[in-house]
Protein backbone atom coordinates (compact mmCIF):
# COMPACT_ATOMS: atom_id res chain seq x y z
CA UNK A 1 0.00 0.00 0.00
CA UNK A 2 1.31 3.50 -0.96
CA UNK A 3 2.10 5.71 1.85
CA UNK A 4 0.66 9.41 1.80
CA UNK A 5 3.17 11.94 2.18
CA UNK A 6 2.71 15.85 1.92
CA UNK A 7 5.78 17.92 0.60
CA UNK A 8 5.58 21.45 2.13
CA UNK A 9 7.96 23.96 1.76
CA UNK A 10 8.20 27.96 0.86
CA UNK A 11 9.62 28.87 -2.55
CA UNK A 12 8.57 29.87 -5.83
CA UNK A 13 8.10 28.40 -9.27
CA UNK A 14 8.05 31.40 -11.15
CA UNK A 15 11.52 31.82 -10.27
CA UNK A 16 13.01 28.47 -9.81
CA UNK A 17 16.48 28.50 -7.67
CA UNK A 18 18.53 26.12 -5.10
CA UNK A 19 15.62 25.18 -3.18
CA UNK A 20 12.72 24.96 -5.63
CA UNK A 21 15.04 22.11 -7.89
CA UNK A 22 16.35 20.51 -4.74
CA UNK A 23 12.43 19.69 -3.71
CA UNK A 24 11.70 19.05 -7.23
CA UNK A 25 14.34 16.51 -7.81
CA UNK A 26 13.59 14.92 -4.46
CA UNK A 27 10.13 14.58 -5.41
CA UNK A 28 11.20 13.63 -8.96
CA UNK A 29 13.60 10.69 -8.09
CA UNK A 30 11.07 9.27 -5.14
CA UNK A 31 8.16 8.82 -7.33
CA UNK A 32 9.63 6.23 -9.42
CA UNK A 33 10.76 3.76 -6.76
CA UNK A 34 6.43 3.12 -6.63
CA UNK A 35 6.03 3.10 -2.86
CA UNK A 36 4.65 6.37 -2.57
CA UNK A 37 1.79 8.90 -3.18
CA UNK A 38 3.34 12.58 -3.26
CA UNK A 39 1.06 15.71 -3.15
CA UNK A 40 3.57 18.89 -2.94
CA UNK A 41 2.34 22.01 -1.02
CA UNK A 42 4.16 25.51 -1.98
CA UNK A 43 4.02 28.49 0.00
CA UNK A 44 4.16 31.52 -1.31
CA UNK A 45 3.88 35.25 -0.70
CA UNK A 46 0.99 37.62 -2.17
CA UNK A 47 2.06 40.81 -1.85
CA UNK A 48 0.86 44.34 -2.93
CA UNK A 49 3.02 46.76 -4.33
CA UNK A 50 4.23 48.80 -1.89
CA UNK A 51 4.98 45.22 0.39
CA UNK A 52 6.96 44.14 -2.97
CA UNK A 53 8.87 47.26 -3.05
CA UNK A 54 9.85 47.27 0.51
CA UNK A 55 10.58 43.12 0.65
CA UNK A 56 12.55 43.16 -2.98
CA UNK A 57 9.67 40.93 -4.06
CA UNK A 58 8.72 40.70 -8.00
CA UNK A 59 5.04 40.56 -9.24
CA UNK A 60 3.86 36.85 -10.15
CA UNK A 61 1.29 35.02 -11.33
CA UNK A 62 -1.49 34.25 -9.33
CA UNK A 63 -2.09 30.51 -10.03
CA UNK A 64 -3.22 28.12 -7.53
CA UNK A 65 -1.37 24.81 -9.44
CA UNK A 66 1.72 24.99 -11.23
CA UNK A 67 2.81 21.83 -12.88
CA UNK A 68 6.76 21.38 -13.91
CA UNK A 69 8.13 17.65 -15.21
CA UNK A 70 4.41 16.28 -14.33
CA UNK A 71 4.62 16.79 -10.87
CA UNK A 72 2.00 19.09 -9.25
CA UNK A 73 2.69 22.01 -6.90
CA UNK A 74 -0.41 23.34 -5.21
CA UNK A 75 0.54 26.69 -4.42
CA UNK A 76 -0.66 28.66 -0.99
CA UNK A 77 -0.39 32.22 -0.92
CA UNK A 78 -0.18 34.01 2.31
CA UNK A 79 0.33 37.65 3.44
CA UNK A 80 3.49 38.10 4.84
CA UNK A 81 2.19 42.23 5.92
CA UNK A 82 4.89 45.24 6.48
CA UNK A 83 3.63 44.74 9.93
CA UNK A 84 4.53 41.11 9.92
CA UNK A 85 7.95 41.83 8.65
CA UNK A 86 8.65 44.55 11.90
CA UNK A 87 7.35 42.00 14.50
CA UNK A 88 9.73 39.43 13.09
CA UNK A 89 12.65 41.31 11.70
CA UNK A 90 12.74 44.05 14.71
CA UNK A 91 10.88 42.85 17.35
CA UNK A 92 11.83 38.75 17.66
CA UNK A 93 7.70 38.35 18.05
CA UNK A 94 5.17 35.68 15.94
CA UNK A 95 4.10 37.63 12.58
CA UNK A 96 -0.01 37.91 13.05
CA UNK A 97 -1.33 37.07 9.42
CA UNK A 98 1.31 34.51 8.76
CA UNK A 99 0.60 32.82 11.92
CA UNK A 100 -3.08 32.34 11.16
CA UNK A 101 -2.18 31.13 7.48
CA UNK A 102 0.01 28.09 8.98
CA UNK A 103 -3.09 27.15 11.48
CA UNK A 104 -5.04 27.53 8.71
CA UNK A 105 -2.55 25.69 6.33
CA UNK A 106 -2.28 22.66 9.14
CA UNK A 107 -5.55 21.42 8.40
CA UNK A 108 -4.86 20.15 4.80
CA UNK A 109 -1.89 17.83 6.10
CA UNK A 110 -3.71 15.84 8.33
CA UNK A 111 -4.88 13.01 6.48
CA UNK A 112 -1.14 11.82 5.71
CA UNK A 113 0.86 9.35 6.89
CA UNK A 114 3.76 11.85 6.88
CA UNK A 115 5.07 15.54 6.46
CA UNK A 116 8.36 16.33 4.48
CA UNK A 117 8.70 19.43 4.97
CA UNK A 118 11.44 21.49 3.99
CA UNK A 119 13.27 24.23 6.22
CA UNK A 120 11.73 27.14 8.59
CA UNK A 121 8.22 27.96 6.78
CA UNK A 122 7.55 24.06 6.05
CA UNK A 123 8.49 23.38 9.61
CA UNK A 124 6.10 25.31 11.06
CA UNK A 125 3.21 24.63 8.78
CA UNK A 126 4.34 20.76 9.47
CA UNK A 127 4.59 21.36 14.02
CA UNK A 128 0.99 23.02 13.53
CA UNK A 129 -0.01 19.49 11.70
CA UNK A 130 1.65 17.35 14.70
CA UNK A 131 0.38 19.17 17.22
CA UNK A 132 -3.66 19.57 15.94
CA UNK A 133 -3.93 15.74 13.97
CA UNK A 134 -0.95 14.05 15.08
CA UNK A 135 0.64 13.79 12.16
CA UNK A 136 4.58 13.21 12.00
CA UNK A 137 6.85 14.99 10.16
CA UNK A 138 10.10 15.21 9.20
CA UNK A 139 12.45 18.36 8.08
CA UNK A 140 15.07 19.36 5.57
CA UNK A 141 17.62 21.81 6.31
CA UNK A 142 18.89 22.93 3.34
CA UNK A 143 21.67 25.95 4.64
CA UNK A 144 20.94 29.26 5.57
CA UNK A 145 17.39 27.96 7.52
CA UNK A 146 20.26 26.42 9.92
CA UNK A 147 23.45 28.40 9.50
CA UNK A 148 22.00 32.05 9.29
CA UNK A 149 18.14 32.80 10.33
CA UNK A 150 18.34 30.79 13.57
CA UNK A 151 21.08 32.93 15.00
CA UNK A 152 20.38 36.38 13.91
CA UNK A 153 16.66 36.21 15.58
CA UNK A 154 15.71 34.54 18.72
CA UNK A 155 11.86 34.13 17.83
CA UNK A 156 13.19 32.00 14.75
CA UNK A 157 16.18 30.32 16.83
CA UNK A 158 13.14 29.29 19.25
CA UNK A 159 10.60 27.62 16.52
CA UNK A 160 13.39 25.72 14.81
CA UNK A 161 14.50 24.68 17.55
CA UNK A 162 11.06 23.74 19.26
CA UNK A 163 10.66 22.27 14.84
CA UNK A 164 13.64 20.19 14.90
CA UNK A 165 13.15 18.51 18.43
CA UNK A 166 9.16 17.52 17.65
CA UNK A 167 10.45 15.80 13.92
CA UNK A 168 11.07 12.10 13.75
CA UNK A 169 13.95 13.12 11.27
CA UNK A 170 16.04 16.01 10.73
CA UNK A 171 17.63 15.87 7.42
CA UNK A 172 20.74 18.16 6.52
CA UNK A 173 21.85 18.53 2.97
CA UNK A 174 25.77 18.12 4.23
CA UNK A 175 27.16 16.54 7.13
CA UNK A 176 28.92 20.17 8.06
CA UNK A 177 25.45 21.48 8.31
CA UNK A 178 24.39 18.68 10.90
CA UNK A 179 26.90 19.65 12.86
CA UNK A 180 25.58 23.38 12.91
CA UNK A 181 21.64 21.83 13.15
CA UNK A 182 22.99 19.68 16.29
CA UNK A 183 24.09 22.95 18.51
CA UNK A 184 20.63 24.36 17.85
CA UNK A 185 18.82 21.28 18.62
CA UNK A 186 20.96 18.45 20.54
CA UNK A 187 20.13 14.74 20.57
CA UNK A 188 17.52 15.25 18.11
CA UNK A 189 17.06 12.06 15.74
CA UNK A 190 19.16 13.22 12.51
CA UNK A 191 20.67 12.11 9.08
CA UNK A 192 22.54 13.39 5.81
CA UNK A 193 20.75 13.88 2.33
CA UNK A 194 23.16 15.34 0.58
CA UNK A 195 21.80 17.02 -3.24
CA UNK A 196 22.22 16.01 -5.86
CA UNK A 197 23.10 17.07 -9.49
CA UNK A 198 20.47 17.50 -12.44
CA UNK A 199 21.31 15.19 -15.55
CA UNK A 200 20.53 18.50 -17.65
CA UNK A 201 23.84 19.79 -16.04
CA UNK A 202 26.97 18.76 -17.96
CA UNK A 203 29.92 19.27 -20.57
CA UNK A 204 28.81 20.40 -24.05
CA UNK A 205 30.63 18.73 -27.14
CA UNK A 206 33.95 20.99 -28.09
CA UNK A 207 32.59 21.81 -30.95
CA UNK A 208 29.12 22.74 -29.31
CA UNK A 209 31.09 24.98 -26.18
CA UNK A 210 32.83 27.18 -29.00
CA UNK A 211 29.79 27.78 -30.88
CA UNK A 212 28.04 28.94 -27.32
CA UNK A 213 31.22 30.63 -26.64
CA UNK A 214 31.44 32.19 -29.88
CA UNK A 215 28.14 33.80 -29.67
CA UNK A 216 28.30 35.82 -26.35
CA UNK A 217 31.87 37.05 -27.41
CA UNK A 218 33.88 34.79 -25.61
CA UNK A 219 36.18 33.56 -28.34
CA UNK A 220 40.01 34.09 -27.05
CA UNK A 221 39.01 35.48 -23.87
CA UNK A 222 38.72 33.59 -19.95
CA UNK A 223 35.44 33.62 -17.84
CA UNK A 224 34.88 34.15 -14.34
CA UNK A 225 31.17 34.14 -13.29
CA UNK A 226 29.35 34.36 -10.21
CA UNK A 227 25.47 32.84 -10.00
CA UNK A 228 23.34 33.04 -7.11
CA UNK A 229 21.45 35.38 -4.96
CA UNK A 230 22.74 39.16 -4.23
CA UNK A 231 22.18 38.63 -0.83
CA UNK A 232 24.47 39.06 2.30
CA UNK A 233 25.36 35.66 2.98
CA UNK A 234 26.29 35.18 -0.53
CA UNK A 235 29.56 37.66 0.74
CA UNK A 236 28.87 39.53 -2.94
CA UNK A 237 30.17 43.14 -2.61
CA UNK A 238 33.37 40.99 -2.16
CA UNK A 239 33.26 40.43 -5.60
CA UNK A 240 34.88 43.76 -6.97
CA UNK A 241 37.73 43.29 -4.95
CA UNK A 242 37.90 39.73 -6.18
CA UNK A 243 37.28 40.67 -9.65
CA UNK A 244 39.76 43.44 -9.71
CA UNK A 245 42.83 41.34 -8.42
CA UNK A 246 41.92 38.80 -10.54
CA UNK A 247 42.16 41.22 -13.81
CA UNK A 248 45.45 42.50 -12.36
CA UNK A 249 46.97 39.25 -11.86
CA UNK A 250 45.41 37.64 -15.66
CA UNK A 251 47.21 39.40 -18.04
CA UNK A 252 44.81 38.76 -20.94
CA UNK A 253 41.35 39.51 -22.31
CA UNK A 254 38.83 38.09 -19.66
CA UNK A 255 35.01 38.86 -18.88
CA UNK A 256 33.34 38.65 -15.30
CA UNK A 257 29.74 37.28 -15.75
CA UNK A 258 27.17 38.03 -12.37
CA UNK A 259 24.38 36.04 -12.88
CA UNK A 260 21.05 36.99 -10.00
CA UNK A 261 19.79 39.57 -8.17
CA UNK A 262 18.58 40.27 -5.30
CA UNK A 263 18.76 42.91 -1.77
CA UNK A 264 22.79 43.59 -2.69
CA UNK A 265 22.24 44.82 -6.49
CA UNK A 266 22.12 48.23 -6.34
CA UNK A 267 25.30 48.11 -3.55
CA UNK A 268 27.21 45.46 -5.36
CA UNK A 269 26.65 47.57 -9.19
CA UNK A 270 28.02 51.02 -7.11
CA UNK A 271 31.04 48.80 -5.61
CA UNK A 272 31.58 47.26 -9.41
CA UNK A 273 31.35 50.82 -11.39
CA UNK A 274 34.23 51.55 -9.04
CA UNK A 275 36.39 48.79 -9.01
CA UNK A 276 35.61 49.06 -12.77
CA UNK A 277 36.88 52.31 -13.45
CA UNK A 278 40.26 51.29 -11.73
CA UNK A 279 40.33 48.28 -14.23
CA UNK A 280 39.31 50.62 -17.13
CA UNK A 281 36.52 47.97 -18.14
CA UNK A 282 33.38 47.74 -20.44
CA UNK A 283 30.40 47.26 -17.97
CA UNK A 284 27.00 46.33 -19.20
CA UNK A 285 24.78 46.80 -16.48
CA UNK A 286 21.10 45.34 -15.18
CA UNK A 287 18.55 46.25 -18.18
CA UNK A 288 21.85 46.35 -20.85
CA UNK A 289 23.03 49.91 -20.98
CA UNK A 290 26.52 49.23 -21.06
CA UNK A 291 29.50 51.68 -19.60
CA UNK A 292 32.86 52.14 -21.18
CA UNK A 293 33.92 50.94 -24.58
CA UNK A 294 32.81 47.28 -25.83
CA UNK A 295 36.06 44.90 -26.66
CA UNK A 296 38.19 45.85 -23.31
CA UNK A 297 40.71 43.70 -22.38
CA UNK A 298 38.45 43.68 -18.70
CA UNK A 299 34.62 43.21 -19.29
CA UNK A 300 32.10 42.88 -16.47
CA UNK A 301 28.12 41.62 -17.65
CA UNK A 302 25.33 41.58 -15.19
CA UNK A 303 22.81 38.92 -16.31
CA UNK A 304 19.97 39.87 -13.52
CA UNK A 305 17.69 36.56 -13.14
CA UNK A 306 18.53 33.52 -15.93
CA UNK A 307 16.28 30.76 -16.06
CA UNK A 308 16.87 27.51 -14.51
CA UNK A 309 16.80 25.67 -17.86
CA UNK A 310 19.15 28.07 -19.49
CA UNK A 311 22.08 27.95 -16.54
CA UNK A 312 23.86 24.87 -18.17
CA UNK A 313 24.81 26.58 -21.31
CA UNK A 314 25.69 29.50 -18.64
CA UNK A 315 28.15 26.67 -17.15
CA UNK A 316 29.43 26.18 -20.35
CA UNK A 317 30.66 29.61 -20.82
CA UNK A 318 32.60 29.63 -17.52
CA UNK A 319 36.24 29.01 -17.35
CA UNK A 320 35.54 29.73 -13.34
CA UNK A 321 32.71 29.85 -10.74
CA UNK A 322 33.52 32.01 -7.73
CA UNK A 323 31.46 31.46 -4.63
CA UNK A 324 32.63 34.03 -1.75
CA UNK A 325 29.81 32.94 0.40
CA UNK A 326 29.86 33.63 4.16
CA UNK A 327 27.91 30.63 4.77
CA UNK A 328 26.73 27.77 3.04
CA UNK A 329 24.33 24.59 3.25
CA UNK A 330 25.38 22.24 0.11
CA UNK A 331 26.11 24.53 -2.66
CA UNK A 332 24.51 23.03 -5.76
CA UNK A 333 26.06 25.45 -7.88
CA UNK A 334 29.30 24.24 -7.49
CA UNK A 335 28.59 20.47 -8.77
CA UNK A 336 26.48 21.73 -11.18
CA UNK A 337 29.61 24.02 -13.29
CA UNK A 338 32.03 21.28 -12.27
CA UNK A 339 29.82 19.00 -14.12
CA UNK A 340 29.65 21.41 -17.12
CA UNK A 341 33.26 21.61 -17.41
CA UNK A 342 34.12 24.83 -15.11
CA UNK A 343 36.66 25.20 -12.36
CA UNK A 344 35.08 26.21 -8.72
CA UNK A 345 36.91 28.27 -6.23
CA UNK A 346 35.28 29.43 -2.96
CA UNK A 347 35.44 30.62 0.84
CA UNK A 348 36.50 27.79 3.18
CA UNK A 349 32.98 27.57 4.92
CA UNK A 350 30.54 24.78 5.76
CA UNK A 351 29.95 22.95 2.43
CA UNK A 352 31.91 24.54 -0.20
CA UNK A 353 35.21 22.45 0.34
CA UNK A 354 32.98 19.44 0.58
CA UNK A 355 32.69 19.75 -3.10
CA UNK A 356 35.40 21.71 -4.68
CA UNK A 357 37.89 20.50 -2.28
CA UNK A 358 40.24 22.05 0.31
CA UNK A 359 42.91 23.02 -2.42
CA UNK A 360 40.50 25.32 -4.24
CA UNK A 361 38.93 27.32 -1.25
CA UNK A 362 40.57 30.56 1.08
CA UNK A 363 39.82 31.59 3.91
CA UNK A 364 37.32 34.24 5.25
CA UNK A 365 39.16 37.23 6.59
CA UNK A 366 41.72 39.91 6.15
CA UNK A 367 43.85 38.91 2.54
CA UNK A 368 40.46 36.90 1.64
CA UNK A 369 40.06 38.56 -1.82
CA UNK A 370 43.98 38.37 -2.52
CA UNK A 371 44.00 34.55 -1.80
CA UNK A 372 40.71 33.52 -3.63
CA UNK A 373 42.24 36.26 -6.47
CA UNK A 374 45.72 33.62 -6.99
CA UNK A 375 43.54 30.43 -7.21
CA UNK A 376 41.49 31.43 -9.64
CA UNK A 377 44.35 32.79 -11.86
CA UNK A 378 45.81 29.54 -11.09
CA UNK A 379 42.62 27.60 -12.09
CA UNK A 380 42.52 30.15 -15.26
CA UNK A 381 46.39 29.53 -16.30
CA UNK A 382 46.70 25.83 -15.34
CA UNK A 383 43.12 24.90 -15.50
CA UNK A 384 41.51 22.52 -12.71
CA UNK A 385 40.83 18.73 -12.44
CA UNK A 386 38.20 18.75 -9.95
CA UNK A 387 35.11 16.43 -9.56
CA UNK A 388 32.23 16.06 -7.65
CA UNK A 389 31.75 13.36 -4.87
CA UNK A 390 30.05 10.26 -5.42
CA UNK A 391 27.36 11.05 -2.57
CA UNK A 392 25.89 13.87 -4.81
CA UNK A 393 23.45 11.71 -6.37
CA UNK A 394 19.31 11.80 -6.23
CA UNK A 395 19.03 8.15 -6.74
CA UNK A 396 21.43 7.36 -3.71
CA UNK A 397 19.38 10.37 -1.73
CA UNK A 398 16.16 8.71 -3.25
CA UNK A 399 17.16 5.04 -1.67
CA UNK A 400 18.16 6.53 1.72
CA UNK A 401 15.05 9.07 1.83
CA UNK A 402 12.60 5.65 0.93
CA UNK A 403 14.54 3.45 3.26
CA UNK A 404 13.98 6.09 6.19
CA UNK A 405 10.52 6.38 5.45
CA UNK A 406 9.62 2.40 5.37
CA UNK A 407 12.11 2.17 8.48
C-alpha cells in the first residue's frame, strides 16, 4: 500500500532556484521507486506593491497549481504584511497574518501518513499538523534555515528549535550542516541527504562549447562568473575586490559574468562601477546599458535573473565559478559548473570544500580577496581537475530518503 506523504515547503516556481530544484528533484527521483503517493504544497507570498517594493519581491502570477516535469505544486499564498515583517525582523515576536495562514494551512496535512517538509516555513506549517492531527513529520535543512536565520533572531532560533526537536527526522543537505543543526537542537534524531546534481547539467561537445562561446563574445578570452542570490550571505560586494585582483593578476582579455539579483544589487553595481573604473573595463549593467567601450581587455556583464533551464549553457561559458559565500548549506552550484566543465573556487565555509575540495577554497578574513584572487588565476592559467563526490546523487538520496521512510 502506498504511503501518503505531503511535501511542504516555501519557494517559488516562477523563479526556480537552489531550493525549488532541490524539492523538485527529491520529489522527482522518489516517485519512481512506486512506494509512494506525493502531493507537494508551496508556500508563497501575495504581496501588494508597496509590500513588494519594501521586501525586494517581484510581481507573479497568481495561479493556484503549477505543474513542472508532471509533478503538481499546489501553491498557498499568504500575506506576509509590512507589519509582519517589523514584528519578526525588529521585534523577535510571531508575525499575526502569517501565523493564522500556517493554522489555517495545518488542516490540509492531516490526512497523511507523513510531512516532508522542507526548512523554517515548512516546519512550522508541518509542528501546527503534529500538534492539531498528530501527524509526524520530518524536516530538511537545506543551509541558511540552519546556519543564518536561527542565529540572527531569537523568535526563529526558538521555533526551529522547538521544529527540529518535535520531527522524527532532521535531514541536513551536508554533514557540516548537521553539525551546525545539532548545537541548535541536541540529541535530536538526525541524518545526511546530501543534493544532488540534475542530468541536464553537464559538458557540451567541443565543438558545441565554442559555438556557445562564440556567440556571447567569448572567443580568445577567460570567464569568471558568479550565479546566485545578491544577498548578504552570498559575501557579494566581495566580488569587486575579487574581480579586480583577478584582472590584475590575468594578463589577458577576460570577462566577469554576475548572474542573479537580489537585496545587494544596487550596492554590489556602485562597488563594481568603481572597481571598474580602476580596471578601465566595459560594464553592461542590469537592463543592458553598457559603460565604457565594448572589446576591453576587462569586461564585467550583469545577467539579472537567468532561467533555470538556461544555466547549463551558462556553465558552459565559464572558465571559473567564484562562490565568496559567508555561509553555506550544500552549494549546488558548485557540482552543477564542475559537471559542465568549469573550475570552482570558494570561501572555506561549511559545504563549499565538501565539493570543490580544500585546495581550491581561502579563507574568510583579512587577505580573503587576494588569496581567492591567486587560485582562480591559477585555475585560469593551469586549468583545474576537480570532480564532484560520489554522494551527490538523487538516486542514492532517493534510496536513503525511501529506506527512512519504510524504516
Amino acid at each position: 500500500m502506498e504511503k501518503k506523504i505531503a511535501v511542504i515547503f516555501e519557494s517559488s516556481p516562477f523563479d526556480r532556484k537552489g531550493l525549488f530544484n532541490a524539492v523538485h528533484q527529491r520529489i522527482a527521483h522518489l516517485l519512481p521507486l512506486g512506494q509512494f503517493k506525493v502531493d507537494a504544497f508551496c508556500l508563497h507570498s501575495r504581496d501588494n506593491a508597496f509590500t513588494r517594493k519594501v521586501r525586494h519581491n517581484p510581481k507573479v502570477p497568481f495561479n493556484k497549481q503549477v505543474e513542472i516535469d508532471g509533478i503538481k505544486y499546489n501553491l498557498l499564498w499568504y500575506r506576509f504584511s509590512v507589519i509582519d515583517d517589523i514584528l519578526v525582523q525588529k521585534l523577535c515576536l510571531r508575525p499575526i497574518f502569517f501565523s493564522r495562514f500556517v493554522r489555517k494551512t495545518a488542516s490540509l496535512l492531516k490526512d497523511y501518513d507523513i510531512v516532508a517538509a522542507h526548512s523554517y516555513e515548512g516546519g512550522l506549517v508541518a509542528l501546527e499538523a503534529n500538534r492539531l492531527f498528530g501527524v509526524r513529520y520530518y524536516v530538511t535543512w537545506h543551509g541558511s534555515d540552519i546556519h543564518t536565520r536561527p542565529w540572527a533572531n531569537t523568535l526563529v532560533m526558538r521555533q526551529t528549535r522547538e521544529i527540529a526537536r518535535n520531527a522524527v527526522m532532521n535531514c541536513y543537505v551536508s554533514d557540516s550542516l548537521r553539525v551546525i543543526g545539532e548545537k541548535i537542537a541536541p540529541g535530536s534524531a538526525s541524518m545526511v541527504l546530501y543534493n544532488g546534481v540534475s542530468d541536464a547539467f553537464h559538458t557540451f561537445a567541443s565543438g558545441r562549447r565554442r559555438q556557445v562561446r562564440s556567440k556571447f563574445g567569448l572567443s580568445g578570452r577567460k570567464t569568471v562568473g558568479y550565479a546566485g542570490n545578491f544577498h548578504r550571505v552570498k559575501n557579494v560586494l566581495s566580488l569587486p575586490e575579487i574581480f579586480e585582483k583577478v584582472a590584475s593578476k590575468y594578463a589577458g582579455p577576460i570577462t566577469f559574468w554576475l548572474v542573479g539579483d537580489g537585496k545587494q544589487r544596487k550596492a554590489l553595481v556602485d562597488k563594481m562601477l568603481d572597481s571598474a573604473g580602476r580596471m578601465e573595463a566595459s560594464v553592461v549593467l542590469p537592463g543592458g546599458k553598457r559603460v565604457g567601450k565594448a572589446g576591453a581587455r576587462v569586461e564585467i556583464i550583469f545577467w539579472g535573473n537567468v532561467k533555470t533551464e538556461a544555466m547549463p549553457l551558462i556553465m558552459n561559458c565559464l572558465d571559473v565559478l567564484v562562490l565568496p559565500s559567508l555561509n553555506e548549506g550544500c552549494p549546488l552550484v558548485c557540482a552543477e559548473a564542475i559537471m559542465c566543465g568549469a573550475a570552482v573556487a570558494g570561501s572555506d565555509v561549511c559545504g563549499i570544500p565538501d565539493i570543490v575540495g580544500r585546495d581550491h577554497v581561502a579563507s574568510l578574513g583579512e587577505g580573503f580577496a587576494d588569496s581567492l584572487s591567486d587560485i582562480i588565476v591559477n585555475m585560469l592559467e593551469n586549468g583545474s581537475s576537480q570532480t564532484i563526490p560520489s554522494r551527490l546523487d538523487w538516486s542514492r538520496t532517493a534510496r536513503l530518503e525511501a529506506d527512512f521512510l519504510n524504516g
